[in-house]
C-alpha atoms as a PDB file:
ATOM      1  CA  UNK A   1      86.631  93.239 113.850  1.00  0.00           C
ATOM      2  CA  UNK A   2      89.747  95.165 114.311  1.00  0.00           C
ATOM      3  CA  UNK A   3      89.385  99.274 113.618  1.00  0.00           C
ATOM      4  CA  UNK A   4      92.180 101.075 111.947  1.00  0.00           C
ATOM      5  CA  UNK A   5      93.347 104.531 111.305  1.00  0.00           C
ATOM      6  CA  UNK A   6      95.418 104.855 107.603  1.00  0.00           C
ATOM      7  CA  UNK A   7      96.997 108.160 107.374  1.00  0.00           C
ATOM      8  CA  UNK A   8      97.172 108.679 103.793  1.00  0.00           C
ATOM      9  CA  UNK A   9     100.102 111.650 102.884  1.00  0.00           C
ATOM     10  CA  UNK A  10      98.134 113.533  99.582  1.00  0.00           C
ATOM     11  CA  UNK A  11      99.733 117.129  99.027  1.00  0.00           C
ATOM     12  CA  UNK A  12      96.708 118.959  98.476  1.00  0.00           C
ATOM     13  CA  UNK A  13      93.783 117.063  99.565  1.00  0.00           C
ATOM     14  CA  UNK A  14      91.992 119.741 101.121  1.00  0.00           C
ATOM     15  CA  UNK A  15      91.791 121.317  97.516  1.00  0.00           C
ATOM     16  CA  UNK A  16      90.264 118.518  95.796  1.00  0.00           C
ATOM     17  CA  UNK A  17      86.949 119.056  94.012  1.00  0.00           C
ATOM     18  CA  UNK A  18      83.950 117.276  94.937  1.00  0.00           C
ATOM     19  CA  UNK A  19      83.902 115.573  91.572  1.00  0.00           C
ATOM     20  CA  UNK A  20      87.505 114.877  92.648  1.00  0.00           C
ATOM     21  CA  UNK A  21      86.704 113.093  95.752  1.00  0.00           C
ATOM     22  CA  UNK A  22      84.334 111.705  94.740  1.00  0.00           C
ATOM     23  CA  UNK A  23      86.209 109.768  91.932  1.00  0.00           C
ATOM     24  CA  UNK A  24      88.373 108.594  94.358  1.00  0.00           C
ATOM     25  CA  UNK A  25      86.150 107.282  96.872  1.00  0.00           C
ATOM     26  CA  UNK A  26      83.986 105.618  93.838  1.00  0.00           C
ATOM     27  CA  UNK A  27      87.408 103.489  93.211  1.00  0.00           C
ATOM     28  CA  UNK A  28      87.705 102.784  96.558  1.00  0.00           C
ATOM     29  CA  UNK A  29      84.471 101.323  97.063  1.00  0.00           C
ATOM     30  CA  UNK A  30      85.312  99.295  94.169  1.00  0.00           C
ATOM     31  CA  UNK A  31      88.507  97.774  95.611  1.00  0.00           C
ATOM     32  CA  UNK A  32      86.187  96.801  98.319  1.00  0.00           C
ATOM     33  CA  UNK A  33      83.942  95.331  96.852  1.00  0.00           C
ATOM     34  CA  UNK A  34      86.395  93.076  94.814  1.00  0.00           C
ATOM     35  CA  UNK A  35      88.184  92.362  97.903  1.00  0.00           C
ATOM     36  CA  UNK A  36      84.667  90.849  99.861  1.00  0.00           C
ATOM     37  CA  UNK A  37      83.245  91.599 103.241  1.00  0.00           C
ATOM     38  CA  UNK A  38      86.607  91.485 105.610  1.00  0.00           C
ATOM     39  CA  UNK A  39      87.007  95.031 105.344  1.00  0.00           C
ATOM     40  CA  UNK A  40      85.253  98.326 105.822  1.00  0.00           C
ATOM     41  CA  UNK A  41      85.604 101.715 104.992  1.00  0.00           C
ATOM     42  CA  UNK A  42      83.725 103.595 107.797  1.00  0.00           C
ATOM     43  CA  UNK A  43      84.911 107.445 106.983  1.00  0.00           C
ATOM     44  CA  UNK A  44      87.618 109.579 106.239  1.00  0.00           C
ATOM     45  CA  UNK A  45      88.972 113.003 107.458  1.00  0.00           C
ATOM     46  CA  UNK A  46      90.135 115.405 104.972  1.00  0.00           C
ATOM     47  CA  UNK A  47      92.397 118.026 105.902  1.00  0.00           C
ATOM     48  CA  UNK A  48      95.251 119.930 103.967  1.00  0.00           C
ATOM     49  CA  UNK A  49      97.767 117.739 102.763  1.00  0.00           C
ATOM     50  CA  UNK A  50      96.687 114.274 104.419  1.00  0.00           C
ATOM     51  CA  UNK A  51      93.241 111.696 104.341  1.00  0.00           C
ATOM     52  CA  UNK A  52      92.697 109.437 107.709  1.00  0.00           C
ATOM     53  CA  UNK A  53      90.570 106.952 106.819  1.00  0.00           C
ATOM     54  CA  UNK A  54      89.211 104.984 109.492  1.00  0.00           C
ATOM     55  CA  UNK A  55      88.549 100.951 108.561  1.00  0.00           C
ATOM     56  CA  UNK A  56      87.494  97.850 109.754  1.00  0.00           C
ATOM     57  CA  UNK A  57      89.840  94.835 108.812  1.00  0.00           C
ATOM     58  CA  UNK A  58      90.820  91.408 110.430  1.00  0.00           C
ATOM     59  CA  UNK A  59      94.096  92.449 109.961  1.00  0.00           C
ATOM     60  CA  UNK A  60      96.973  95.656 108.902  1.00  0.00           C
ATOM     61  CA  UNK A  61      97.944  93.443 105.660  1.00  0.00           C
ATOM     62  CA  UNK A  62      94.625  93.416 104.317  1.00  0.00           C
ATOM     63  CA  UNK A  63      94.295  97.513 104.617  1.00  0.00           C
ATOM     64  CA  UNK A  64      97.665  97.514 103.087  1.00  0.00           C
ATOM     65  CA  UNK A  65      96.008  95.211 100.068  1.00  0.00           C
ATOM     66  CA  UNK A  66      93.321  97.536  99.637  1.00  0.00           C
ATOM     67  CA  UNK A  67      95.957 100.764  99.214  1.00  0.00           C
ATOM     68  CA  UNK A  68      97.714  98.471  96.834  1.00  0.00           C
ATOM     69  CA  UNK A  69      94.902  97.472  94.691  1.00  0.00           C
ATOM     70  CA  UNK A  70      93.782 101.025  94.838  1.00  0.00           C
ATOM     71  CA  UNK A  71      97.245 102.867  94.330  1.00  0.00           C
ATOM     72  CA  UNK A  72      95.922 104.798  97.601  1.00  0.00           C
ATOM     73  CA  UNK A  73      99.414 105.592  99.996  1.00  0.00           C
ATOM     74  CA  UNK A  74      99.118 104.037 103.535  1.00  0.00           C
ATOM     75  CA  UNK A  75     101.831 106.076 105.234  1.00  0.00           C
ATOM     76  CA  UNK A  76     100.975 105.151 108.270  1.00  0.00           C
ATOM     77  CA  UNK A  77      98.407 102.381 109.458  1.00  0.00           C
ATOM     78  CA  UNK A  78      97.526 102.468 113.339  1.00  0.00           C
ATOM     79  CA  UNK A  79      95.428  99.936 114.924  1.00  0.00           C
ATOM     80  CA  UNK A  80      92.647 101.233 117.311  1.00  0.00           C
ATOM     81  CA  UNK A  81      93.134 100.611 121.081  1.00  0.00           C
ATOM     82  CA  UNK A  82      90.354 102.385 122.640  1.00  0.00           C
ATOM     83  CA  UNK A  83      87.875 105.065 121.699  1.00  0.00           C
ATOM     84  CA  UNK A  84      86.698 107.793 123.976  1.00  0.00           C
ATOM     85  CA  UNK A  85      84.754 110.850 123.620  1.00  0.00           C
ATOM     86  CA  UNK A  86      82.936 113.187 126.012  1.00  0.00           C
ATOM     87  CA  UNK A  87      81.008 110.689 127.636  1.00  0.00           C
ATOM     88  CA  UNK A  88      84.323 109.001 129.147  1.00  0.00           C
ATOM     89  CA  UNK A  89      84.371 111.933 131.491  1.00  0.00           C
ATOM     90  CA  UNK A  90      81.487 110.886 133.082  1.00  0.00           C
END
């Protein structure tokens, strides 16, 4: 299945409390689980004012459904090409 990055533009994210976070990935999860088994949250990076989340989806429309459903921004949703990491050097 496809991989996707979503950049997600939240002024402040790197402050949010645990409790915080943690609400908001609970009502993730349940968009997800309302929306079946064609997409996957894998992780997200939090930094200061932004979220990547990194998904598996047949398609950009249906990440774009979840951020609806959610009321989660999408500002940016990138499709993964390739993935490389140390090992490619070898």
């Amino acid at each position: 299945m496809p991989q996707y990055v979503i950049e997600r533009e939240i002024p402040g994210a790197g402050n949010l409390s645990d409790a915080e976070l943690q609400a908001v990935a609970r009502k993730s999860v349940g968009v997800l689980k309302d929306m079946g088994p064609e997409i996957k949250w894998l992780h997200s990076y939090v930094t200061g004012d932004k979220v990547y989340c990194v998904y598996l989806a047949p398609d950009e429309e249906t990440v774009r459904e979840h951020a609806r459903r959610g009321g989660f921004p999408a500002n940016r949703i990138s499709a993964v090409r390739r993935l490389i990491d140390p090992t490619t050097a070898n």
